[in-house]
Protein backbone atom coordinates (compact mmCIF):
# COMPACT_ATOMS: atom_id res chain seq x y z
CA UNK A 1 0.00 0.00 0.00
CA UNK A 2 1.43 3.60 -0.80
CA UNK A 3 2.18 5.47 2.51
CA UNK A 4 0.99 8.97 0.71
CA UNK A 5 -1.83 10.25 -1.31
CA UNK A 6 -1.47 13.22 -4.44
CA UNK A 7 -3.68 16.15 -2.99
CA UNK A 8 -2.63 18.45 -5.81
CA UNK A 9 0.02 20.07 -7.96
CA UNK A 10 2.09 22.36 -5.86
CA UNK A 11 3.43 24.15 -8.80
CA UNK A 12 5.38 23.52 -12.21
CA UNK A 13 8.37 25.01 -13.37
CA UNK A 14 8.93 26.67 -16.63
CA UNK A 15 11.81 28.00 -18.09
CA UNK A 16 11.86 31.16 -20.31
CA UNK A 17 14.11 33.36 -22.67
CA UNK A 18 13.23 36.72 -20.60
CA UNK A 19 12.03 36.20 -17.03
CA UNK A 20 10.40 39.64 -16.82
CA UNK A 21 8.62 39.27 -20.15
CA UNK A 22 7.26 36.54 -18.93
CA UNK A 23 6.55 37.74 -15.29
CA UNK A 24 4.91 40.70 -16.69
CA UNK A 25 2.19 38.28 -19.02
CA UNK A 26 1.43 35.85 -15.74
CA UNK A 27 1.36 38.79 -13.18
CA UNK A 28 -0.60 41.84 -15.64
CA UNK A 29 -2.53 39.02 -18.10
CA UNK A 30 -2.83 36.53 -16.40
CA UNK A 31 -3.06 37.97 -12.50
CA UNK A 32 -0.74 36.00 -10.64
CA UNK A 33 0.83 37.59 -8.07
CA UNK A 34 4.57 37.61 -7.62
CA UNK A 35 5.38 35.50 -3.81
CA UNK A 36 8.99 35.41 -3.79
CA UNK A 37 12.31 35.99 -6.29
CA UNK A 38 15.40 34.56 -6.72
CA UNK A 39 18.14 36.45 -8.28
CA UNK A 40 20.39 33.69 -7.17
CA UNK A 41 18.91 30.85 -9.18
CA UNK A 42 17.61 33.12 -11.63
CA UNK A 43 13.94 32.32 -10.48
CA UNK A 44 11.08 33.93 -9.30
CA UNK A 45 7.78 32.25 -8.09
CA UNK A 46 4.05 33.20 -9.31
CA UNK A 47 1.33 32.47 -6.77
CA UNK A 48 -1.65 31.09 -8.92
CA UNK A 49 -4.70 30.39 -6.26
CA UNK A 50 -3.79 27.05 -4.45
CA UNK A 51 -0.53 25.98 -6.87
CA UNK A 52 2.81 28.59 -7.76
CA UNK A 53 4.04 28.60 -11.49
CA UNK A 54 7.58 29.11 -11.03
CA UNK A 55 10.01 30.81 -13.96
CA UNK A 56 13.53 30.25 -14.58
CA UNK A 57 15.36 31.98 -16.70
CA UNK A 58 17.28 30.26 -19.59
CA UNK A 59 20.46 31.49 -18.59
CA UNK A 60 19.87 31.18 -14.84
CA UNK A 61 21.55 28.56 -12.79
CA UNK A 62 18.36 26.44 -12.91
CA UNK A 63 17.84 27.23 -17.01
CA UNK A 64 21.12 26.44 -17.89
CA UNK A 65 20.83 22.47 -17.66
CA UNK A 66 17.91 22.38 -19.80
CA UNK A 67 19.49 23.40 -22.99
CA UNK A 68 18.27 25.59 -25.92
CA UNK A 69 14.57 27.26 -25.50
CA UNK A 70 11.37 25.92 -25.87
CA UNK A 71 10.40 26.21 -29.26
CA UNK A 72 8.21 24.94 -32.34
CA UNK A 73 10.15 21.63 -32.14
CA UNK A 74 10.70 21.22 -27.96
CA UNK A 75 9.06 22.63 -25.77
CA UNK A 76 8.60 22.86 -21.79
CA UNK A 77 6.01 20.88 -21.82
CA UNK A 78 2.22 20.64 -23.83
CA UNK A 79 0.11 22.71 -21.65
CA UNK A 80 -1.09 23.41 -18.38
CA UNK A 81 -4.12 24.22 -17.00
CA UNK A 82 -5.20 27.43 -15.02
CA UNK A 83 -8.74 27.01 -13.63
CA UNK A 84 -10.47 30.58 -13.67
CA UNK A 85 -14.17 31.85 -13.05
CA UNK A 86 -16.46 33.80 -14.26
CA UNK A 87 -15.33 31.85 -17.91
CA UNK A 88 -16.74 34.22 -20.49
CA UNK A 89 -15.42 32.88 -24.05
CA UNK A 90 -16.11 36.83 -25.75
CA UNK A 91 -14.72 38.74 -22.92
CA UNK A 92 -11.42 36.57 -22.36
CA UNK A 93 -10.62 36.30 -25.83
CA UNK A 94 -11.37 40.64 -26.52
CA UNK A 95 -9.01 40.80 -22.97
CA UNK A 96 -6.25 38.51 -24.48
CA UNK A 97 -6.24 40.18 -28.21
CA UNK A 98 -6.00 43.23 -26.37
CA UNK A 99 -2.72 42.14 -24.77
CA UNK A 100 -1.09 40.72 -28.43
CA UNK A 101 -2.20 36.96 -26.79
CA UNK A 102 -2.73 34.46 -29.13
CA UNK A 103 -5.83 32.67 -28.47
CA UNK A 104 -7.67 29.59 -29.86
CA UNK A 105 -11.66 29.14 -29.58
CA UNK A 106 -12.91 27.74 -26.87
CA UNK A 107 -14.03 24.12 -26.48
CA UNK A 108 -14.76 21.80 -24.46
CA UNK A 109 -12.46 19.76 -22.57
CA UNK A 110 -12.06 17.62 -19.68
CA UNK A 111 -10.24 18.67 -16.10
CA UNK A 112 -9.80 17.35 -12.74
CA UNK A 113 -13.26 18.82 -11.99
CA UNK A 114 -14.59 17.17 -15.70
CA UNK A 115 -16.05 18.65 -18.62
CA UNK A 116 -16.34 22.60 -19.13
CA UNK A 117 -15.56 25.27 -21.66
CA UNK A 118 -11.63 26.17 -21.98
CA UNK A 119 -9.53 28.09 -24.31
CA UNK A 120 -5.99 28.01 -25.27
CA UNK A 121 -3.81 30.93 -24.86
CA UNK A 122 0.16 31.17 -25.18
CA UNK A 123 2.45 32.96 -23.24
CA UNK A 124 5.55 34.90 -24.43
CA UNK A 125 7.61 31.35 -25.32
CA UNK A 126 5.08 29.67 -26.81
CA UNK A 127 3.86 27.64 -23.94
CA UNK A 128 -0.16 26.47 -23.79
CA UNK A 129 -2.05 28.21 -21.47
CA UNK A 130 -4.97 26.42 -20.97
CA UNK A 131 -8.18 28.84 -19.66
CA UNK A 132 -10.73 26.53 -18.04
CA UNK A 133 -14.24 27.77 -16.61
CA UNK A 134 -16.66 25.84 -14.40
CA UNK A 135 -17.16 22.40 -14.91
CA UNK A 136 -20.73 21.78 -17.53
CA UNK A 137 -20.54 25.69 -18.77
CA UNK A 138 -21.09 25.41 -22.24
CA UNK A 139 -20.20 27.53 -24.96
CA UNK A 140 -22.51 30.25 -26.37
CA UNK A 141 -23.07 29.71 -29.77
CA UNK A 142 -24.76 32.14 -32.31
């Protein structure tokens, strides 16, 4: 028998070409709030509700042992998944244009909470954001 039990994703770890491009889209787009930096590894963490999204920069002492950039061909990983309310398709996707975000329609896709409407956005290095309302909400369709 296991002696432990997965509550939840603390946080993930993503390494980018210019940490305060990228600290700038999570904290101003996306509303995370900055909990701690470090200079020293070349890191600073994003608090995202219950989970942190931490950034490294490519050239940091954490970044460095990675290799080249995320790109086209590798990247960081697929996407993650940011869990937001109120989940208005129209609104989010005006908000995101707004910023130069590239964003996909909205579909839906199953979570850890199961089937709602989510869209895709990407952040400065080409990572998948994924934007995922309330489980069941479905998409408004003219």
């Amino acid at each position: 028998m296991r002696p432990f039990a997965i509550r939840h994703i603390d946080h993930l770890v993503l390494r980018v070409r210019d940490l305060q491009r990228s600290v700038a889209f999570y904290r101003d787009v996306l509303g995370c709030r900055v909990s701690k930096e470090r200079p020293d590894l070349g890191m600073i963490h994003l608090a995202t509700g219950t989970a942190m999204i931490d950034l490294v920069s490519l050239d940091g002492e954490l970044g460095r042992p990675g290799g080249a950039a995320a790109g086209e061909s590798g990247r960081n990983l697929h996407h993650f998944c940011l869990r937001i309310e109120p989940f208005d398709e129209q609104a989010l996707t005006r908000y995101l244009q707004a910023a130069r975000v590239a964003v996909d329609a909205a579909e839906v896709r199953y979570g850890a909470e199961g089937e709602g409407l989510s869209l895709y956005c990407y952040d400065p290095d080409g990572n998948q954001v994924e934007l995922k309302g309330p489980v069941g909400e479905q998409a408004p369709r003219p």
